[in-house]
C-alpha atoms as a PDB file:
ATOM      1  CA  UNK A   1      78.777  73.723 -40.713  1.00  0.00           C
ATOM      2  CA  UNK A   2      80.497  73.773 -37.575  1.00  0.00           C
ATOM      3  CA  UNK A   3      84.215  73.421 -36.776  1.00  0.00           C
ATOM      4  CA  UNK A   4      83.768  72.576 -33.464  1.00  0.00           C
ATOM      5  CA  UNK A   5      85.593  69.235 -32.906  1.00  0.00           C
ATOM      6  CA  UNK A   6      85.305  69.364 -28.870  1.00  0.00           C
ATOM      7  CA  UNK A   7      86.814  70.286 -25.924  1.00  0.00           C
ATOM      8  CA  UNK A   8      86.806  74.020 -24.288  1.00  0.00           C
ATOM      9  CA  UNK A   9      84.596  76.670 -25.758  1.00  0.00           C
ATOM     10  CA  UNK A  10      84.635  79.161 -22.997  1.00  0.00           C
ATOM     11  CA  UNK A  11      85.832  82.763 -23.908  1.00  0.00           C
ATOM     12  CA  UNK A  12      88.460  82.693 -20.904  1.00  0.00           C
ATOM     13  CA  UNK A  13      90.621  80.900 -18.652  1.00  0.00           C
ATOM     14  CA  UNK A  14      89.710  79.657 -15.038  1.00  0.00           C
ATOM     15  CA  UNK A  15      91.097  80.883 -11.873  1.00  0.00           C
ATOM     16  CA  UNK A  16      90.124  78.655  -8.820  1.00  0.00           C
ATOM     17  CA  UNK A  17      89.572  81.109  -5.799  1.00  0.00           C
ATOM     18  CA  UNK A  18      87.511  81.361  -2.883  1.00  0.00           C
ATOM     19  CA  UNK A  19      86.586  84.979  -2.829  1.00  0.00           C
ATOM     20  CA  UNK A  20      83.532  86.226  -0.417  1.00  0.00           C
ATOM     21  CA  UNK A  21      80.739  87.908  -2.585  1.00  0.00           C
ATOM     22  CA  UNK A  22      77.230  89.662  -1.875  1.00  0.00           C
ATOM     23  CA  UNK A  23      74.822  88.782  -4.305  1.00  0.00           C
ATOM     24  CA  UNK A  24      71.639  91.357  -4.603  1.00  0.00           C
ATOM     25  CA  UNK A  25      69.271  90.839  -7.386  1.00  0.00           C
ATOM     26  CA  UNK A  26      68.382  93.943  -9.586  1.00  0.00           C
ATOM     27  CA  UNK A  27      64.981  91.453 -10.456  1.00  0.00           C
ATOM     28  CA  UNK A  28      63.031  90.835  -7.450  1.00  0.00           C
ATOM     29  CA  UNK A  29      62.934  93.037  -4.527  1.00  0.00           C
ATOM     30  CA  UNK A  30      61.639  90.003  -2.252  1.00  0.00           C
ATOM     31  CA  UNK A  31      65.219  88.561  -2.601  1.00  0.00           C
ATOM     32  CA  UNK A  32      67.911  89.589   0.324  1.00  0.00           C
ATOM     33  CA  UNK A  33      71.139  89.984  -0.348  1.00  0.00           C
ATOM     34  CA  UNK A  34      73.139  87.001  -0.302  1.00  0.00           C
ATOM     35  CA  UNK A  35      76.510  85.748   1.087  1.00  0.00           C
ATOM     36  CA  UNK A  36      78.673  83.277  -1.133  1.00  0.00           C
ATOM     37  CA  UNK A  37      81.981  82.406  -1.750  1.00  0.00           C
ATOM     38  CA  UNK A  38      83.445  82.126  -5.282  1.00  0.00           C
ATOM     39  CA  UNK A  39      85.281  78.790  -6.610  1.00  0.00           C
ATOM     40  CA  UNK A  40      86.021  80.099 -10.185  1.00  0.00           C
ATOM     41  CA  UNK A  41      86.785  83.070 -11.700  1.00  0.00           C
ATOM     42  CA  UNK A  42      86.615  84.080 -15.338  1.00  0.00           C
ATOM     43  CA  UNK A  43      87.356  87.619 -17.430  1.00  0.00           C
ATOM     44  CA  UNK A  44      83.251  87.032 -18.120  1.00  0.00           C
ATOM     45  CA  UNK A  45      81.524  85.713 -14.606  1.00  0.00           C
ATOM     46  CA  UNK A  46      82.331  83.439 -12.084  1.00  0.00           C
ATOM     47  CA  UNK A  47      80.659  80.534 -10.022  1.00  0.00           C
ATOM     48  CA  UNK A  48      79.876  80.707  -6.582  1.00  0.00           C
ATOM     49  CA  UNK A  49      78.944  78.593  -3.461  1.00  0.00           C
ATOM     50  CA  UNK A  50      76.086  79.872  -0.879  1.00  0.00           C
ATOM     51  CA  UNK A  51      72.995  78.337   1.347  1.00  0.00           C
ATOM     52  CA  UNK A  52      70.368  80.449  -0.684  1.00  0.00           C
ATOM     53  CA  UNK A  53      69.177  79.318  -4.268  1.00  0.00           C
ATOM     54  CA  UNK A  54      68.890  82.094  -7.207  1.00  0.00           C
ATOM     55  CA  UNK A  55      66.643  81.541 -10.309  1.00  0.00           C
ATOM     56  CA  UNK A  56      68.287  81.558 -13.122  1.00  0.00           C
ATOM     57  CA  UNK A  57      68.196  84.380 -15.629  1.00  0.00           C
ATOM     58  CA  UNK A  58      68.290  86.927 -12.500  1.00  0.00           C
ATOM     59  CA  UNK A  59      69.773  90.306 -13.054  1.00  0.00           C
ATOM     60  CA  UNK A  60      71.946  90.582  -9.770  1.00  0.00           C
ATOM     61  CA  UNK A  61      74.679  92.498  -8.903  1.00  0.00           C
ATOM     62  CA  UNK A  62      78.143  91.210  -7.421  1.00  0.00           C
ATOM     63  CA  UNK A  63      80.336  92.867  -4.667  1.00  0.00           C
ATOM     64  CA  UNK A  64      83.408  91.784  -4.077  1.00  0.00           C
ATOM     65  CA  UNK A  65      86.296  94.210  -1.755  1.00  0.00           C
ATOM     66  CA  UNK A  66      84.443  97.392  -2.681  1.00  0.00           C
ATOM     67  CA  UNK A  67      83.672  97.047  -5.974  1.00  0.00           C
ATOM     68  CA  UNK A  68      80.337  96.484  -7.875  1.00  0.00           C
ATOM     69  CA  UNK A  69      79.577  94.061 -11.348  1.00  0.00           C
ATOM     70  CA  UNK A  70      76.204  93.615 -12.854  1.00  0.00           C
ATOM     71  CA  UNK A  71      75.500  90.062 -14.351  1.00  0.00           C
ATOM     72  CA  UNK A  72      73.172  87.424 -14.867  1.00  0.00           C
ATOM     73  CA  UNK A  73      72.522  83.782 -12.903  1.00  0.00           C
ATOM     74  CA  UNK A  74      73.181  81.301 -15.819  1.00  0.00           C
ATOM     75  CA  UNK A  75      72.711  77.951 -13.717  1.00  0.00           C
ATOM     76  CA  UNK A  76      71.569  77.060 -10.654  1.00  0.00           C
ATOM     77  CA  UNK A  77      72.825  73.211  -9.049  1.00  0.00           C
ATOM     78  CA  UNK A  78      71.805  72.074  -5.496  1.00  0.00           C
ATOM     79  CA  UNK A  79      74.944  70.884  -4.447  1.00  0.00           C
ATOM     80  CA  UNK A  80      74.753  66.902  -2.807  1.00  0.00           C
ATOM     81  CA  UNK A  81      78.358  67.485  -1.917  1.00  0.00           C
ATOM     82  CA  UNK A  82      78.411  70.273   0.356  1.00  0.00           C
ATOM     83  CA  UNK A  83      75.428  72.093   1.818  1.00  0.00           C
ATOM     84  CA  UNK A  84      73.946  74.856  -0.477  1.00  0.00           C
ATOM     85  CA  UNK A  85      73.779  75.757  -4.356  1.00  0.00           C
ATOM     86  CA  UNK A  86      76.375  76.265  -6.680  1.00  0.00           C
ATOM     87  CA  UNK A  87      75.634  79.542  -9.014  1.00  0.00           C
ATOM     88  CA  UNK A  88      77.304  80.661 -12.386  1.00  0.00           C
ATOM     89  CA  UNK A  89      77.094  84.061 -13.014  1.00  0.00           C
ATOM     90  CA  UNK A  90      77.780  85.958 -16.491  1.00  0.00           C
ATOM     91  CA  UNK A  91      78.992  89.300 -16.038  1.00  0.00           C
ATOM     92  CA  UNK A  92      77.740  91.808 -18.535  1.00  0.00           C
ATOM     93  CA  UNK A  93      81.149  92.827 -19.875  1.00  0.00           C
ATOM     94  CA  UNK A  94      84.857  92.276 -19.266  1.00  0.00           C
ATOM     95  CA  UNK A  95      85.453  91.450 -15.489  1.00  0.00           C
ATOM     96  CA  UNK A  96      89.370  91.621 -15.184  1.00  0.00           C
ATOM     97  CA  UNK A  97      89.277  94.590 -13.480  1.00  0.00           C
ATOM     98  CA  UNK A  98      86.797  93.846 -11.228  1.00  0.00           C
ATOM     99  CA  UNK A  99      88.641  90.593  -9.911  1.00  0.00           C
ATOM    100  CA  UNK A 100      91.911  92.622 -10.283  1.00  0.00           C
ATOM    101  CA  UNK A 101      93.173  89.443 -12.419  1.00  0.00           C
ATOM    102  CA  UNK A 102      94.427  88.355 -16.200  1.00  0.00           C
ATOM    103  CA  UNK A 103      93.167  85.831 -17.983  1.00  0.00           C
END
């Protein structure tokens, strides 16, 4: 039996931030690197903003200022509001230091 009751079930706090990000996947070799902005941060991933769809379940890896963070695309939503796709993307372990943030 569950004690969920509802209401937030995510492992961290939010951070809204418009960060620039290149996305490369570490799957397909076809795909080119892509330019996005972030619009959320977490300790575990983030979600992003770009022109270019990504499958989900994608191995990529994120750049952001110099540094490097291997996760995976966990949703993929044509945006009707603005131009593009919106992307979440699960990091594969504890991204605080990688956004330079707390949570």
């Amino acid at each position: 039996m569950s004690l969920y009751t509802g209401g937030e079930r995510r492992r961290s706090g939010r951070i809204d931030a418009k960060r620039p990000v290149l996305i490369t996947s570490l799957d397909a070799e076809s795909l080119r690197p892509v330019t996005a902005f972030t619009f959320t941060l977490s300790q575990f991933g983030c979600a992003v903003r770009c022109l270019t769809s990504v499958a989900p379940g994608t191995r990529v890896l994120l750049e952001c200022e110099g540094k490097k963070m291997p996760g995976k695309v966990t949703f993929v939503l044509k945006s009707s509001a603005l131009e593009g796709y919106e992307i979440g993307i699960a990091f594969d372990s504890d991204g605080s230091e990688f956004w330079g943030e707390t949570f």
